[in-house]
N, C-alpha and C. Protein backbone atom coordinates (compact mmCIF):
# COMPACT_ATOMS: atom_id res chain seq x y z
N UNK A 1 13.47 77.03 120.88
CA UNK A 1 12.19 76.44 121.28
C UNK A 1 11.57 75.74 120.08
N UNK A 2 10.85 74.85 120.55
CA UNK A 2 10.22 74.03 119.54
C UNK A 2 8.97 74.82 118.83
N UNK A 3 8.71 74.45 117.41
CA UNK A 3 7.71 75.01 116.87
C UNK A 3 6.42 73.48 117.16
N UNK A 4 4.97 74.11 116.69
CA UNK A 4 3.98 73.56 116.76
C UNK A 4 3.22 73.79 115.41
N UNK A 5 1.98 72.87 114.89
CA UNK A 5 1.50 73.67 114.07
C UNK A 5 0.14 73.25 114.76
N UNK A 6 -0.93 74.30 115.24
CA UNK A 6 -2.33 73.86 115.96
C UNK A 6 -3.05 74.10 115.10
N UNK A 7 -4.34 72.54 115.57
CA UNK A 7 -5.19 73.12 114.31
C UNK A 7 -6.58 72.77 115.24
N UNK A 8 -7.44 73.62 115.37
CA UNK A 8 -8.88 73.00 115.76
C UNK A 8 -9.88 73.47 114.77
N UNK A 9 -11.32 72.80 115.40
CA UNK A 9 -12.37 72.77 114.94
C UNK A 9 -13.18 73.25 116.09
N UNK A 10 -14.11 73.99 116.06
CA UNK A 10 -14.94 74.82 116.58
C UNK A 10 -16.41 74.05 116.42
N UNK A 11 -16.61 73.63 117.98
CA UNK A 11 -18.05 72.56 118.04
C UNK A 11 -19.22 73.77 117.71
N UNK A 12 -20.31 73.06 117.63
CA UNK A 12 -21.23 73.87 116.91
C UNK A 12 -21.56 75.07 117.86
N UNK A 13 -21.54 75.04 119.21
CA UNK A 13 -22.10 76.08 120.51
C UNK A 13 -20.85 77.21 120.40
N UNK A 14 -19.37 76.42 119.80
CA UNK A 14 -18.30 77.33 119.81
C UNK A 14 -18.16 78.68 118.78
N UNK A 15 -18.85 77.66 117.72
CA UNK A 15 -19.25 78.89 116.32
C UNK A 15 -20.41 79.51 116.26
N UNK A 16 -21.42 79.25 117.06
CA UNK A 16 -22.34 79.98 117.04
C UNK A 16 -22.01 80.88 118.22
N UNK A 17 -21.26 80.62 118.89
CA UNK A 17 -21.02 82.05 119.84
C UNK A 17 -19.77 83.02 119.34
N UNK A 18 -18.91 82.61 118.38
CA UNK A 18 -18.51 83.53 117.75
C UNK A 18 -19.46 84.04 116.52
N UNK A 19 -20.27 83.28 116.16
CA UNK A 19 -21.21 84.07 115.10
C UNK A 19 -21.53 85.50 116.02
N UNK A 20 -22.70 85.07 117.14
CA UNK A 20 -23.05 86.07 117.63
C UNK A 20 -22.66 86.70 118.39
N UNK A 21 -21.19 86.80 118.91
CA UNK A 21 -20.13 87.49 119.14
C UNK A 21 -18.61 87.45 118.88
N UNK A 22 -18.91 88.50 117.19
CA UNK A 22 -17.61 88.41 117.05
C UNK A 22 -16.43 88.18 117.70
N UNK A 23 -15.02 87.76 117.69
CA UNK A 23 -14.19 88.47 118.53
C UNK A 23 -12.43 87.99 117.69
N UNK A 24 -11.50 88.81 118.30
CA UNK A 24 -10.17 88.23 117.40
C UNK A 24 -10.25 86.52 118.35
N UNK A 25 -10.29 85.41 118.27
CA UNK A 25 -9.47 84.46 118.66
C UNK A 25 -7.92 84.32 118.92
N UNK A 26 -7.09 85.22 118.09
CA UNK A 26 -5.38 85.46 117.58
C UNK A 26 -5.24 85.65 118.85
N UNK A 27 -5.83 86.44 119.69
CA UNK A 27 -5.48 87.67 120.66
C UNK A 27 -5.12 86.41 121.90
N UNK A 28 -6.64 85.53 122.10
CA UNK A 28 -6.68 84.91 123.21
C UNK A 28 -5.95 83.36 123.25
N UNK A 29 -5.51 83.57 121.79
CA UNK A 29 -4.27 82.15 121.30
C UNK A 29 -2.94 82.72 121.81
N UNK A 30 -2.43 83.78 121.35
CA UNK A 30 -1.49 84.63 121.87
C UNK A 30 -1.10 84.76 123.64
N UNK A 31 -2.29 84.78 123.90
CA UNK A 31 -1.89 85.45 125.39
C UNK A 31 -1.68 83.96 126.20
N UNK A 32 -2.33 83.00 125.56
CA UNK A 32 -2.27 81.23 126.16
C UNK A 32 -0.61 80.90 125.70
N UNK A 33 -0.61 81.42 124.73
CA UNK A 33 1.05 80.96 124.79
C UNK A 33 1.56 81.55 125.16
N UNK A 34 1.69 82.96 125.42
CA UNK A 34 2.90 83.74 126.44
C UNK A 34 2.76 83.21 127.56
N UNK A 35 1.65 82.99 128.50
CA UNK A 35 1.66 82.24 129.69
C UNK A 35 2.00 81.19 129.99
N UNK A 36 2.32 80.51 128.85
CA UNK A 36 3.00 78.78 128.64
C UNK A 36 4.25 79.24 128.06
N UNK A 37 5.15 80.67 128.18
CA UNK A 37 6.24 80.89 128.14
C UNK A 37 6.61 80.68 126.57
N UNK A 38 5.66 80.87 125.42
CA UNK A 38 5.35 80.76 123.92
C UNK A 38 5.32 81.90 123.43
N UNK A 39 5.42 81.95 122.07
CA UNK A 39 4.80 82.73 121.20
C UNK A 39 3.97 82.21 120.37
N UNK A 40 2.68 83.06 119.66
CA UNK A 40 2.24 82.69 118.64
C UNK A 40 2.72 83.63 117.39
N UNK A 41 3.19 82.56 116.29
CA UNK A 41 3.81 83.46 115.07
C UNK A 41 3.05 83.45 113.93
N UNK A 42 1.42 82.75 113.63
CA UNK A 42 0.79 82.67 112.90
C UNK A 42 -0.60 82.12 113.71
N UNK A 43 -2.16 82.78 113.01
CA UNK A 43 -3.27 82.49 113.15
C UNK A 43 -3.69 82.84 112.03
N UNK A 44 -4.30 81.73 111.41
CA UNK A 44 -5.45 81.52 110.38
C UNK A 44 -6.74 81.06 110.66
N UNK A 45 -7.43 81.49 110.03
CA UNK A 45 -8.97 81.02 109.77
C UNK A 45 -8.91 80.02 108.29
N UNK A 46 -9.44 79.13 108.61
CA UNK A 46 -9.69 78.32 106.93
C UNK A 46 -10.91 77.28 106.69
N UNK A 47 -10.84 77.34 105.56
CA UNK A 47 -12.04 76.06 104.99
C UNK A 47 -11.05 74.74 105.40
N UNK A 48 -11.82 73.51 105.14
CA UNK A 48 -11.43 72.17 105.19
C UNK A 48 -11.60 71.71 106.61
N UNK A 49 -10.97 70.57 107.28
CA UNK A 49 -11.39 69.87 108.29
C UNK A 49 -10.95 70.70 109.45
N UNK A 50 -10.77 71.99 109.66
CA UNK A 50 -10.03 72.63 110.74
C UNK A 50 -10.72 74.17 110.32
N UNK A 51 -11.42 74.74 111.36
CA UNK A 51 -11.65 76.20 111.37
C UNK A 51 -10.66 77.27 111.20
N UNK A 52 -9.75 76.53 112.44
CA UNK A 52 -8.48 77.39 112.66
C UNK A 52 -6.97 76.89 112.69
N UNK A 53 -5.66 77.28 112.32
CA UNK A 53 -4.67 77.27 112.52
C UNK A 53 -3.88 78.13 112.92
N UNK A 54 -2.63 77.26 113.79
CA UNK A 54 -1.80 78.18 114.28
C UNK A 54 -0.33 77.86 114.56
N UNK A 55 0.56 78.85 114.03
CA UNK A 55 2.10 78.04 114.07
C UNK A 55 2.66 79.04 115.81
N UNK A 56 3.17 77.99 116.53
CA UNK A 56 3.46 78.48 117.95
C UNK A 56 4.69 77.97 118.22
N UNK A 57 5.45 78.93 118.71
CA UNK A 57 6.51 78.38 119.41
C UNK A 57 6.16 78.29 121.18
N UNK A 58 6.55 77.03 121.29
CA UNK A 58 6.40 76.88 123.15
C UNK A 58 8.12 75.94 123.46
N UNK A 59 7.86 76.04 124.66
CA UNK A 59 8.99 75.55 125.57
C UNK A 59 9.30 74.55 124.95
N UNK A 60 8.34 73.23 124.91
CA UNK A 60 8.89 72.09 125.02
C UNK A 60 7.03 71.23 125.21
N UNK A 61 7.07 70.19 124.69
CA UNK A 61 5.87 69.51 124.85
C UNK A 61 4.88 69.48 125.50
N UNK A 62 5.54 69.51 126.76
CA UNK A 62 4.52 69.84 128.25
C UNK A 62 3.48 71.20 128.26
N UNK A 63 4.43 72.15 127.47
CA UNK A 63 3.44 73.29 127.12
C UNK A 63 2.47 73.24 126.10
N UNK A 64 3.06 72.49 125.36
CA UNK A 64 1.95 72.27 123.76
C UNK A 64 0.99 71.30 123.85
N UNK A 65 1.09 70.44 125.25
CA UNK A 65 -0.01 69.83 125.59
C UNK A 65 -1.05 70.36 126.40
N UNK A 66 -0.20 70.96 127.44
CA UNK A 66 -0.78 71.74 128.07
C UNK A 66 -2.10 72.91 127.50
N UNK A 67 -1.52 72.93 126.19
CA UNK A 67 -2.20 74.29 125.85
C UNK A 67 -3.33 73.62 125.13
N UNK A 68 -3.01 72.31 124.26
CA UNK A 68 -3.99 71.45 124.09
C UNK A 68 -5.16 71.44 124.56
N UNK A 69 -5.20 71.02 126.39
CA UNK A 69 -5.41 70.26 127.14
C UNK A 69 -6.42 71.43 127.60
N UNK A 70 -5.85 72.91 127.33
CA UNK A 70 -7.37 73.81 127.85
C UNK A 70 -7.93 74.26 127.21
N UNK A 71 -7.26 74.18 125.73
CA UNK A 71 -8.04 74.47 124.65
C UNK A 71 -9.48 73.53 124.31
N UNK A 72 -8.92 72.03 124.71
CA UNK A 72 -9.88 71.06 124.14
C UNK A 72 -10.81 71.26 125.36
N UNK A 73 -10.32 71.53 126.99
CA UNK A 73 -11.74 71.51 128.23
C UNK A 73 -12.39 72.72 127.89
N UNK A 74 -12.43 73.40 127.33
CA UNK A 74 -13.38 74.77 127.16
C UNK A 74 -14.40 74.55 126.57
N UNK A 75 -14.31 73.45 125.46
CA UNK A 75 -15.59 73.07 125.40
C UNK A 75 -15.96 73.97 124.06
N UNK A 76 -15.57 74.86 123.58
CA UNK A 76 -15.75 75.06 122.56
C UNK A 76 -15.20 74.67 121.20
N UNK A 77 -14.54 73.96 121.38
CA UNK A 77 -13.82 73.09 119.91
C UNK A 77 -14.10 71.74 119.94
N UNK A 78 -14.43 71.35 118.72
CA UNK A 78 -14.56 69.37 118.73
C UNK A 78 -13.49 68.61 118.59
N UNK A 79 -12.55 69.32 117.69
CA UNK A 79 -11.43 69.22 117.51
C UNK A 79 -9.92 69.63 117.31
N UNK A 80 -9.26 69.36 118.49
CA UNK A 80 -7.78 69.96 118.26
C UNK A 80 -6.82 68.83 118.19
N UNK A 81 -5.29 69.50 117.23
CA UNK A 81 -4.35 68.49 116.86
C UNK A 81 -3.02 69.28 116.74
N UNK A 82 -2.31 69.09 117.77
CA UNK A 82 -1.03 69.91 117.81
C UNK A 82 -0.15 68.83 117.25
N UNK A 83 0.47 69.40 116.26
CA UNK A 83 1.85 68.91 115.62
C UNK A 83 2.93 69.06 115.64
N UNK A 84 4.60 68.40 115.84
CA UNK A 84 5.30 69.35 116.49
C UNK A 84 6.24 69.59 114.86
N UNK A 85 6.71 70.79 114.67
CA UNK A 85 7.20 70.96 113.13
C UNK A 85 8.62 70.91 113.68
N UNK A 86 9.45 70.74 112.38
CA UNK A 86 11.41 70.40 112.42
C UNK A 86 11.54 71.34 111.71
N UNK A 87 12.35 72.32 111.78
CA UNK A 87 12.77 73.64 111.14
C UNK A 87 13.29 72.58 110.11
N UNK A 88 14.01 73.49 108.57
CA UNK A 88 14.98 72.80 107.98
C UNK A 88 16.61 72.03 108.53
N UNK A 89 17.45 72.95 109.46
CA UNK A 89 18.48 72.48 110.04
C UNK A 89 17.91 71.28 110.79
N UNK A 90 16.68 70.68 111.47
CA UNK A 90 16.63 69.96 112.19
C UNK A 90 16.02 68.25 111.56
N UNK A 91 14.92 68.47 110.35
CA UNK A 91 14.98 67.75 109.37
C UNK A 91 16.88 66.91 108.90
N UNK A 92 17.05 68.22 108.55
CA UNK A 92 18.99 67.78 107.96
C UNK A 92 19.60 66.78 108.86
N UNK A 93 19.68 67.50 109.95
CA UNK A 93 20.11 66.46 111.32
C UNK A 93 19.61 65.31 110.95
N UNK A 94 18.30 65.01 111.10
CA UNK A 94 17.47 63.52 111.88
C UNK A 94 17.94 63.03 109.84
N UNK A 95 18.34 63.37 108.63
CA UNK A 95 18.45 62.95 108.07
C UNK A 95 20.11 62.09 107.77
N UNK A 96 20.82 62.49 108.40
CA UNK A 96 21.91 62.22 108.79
C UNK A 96 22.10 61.35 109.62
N UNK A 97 21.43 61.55 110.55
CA UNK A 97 21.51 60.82 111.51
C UNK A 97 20.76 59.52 111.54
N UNK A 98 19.60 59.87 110.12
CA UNK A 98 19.02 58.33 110.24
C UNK A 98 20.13 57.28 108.85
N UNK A 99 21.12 58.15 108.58
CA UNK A 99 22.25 57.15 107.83
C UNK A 99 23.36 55.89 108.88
N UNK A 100 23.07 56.47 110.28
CA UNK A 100 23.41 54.98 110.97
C UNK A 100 22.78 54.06 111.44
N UNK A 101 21.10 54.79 111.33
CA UNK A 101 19.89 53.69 111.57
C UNK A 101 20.43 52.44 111.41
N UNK A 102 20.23 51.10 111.91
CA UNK A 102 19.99 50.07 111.42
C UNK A 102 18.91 48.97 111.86
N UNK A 103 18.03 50.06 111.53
CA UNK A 103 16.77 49.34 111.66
C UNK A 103 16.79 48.16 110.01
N UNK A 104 16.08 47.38 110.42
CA UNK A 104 16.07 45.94 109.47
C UNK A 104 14.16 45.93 109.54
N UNK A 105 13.77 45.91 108.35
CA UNK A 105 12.19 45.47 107.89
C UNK A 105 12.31 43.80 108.20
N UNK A 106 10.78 43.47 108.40
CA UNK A 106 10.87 42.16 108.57
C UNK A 106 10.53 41.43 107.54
N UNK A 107 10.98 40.24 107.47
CA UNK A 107 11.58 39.19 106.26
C UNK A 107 10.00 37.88 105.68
């Protein structure tokens, strides 16, 4: 399965309702990807342009949009950005494989 790396931002109504009610987020990231047939293998909290991160394995795109797609209607985040990550073996591949490229820059 493909990995992901998610990252949102928490609109201001989203953090003030976890201010005034704590809660794990991990738990309810977790249980969105088992139901999209996923795992989650990492949740962070952080400084910089993103509240939260998260490395997920899901099916295949349709799920990582999907999961996008109800993360962003809830209305509590301003911003989400799923990325899809290349293990090392899969990097290697597409590096190999871009040695028959023949793409040409223009002149």
């Amino acid at each position: 399965m493909p990995f992901y790396l998610l990252q949102a931002s928490y609109s201001p109504s989203g953090a003030a309702h976890l201010v005034q009610h704590p809660q794990h987020r991990e738990e309810a990231l977790q249980k969105s990807c088992h139901a999209l047939g996923g795992k989650l293998h990492h949740f962070f909290y952080c400084f910089g342009p993103y509240d939260a991160i998260g490395i997920a394995e899901l099916p295949d795109n349709k799920a990582a949009a999907a999961l996008s797609l109800s993360a962003d209607a809830s209305g509590a985040l301003k911003q989400v950005s799923t990325v899809v990550l290349l293990t090392v073996a899969e990097a290697m591949d597409a590096m190999k494989k871009a040695q028959t490229d023949q793409y040409k820059p223009p002149t």
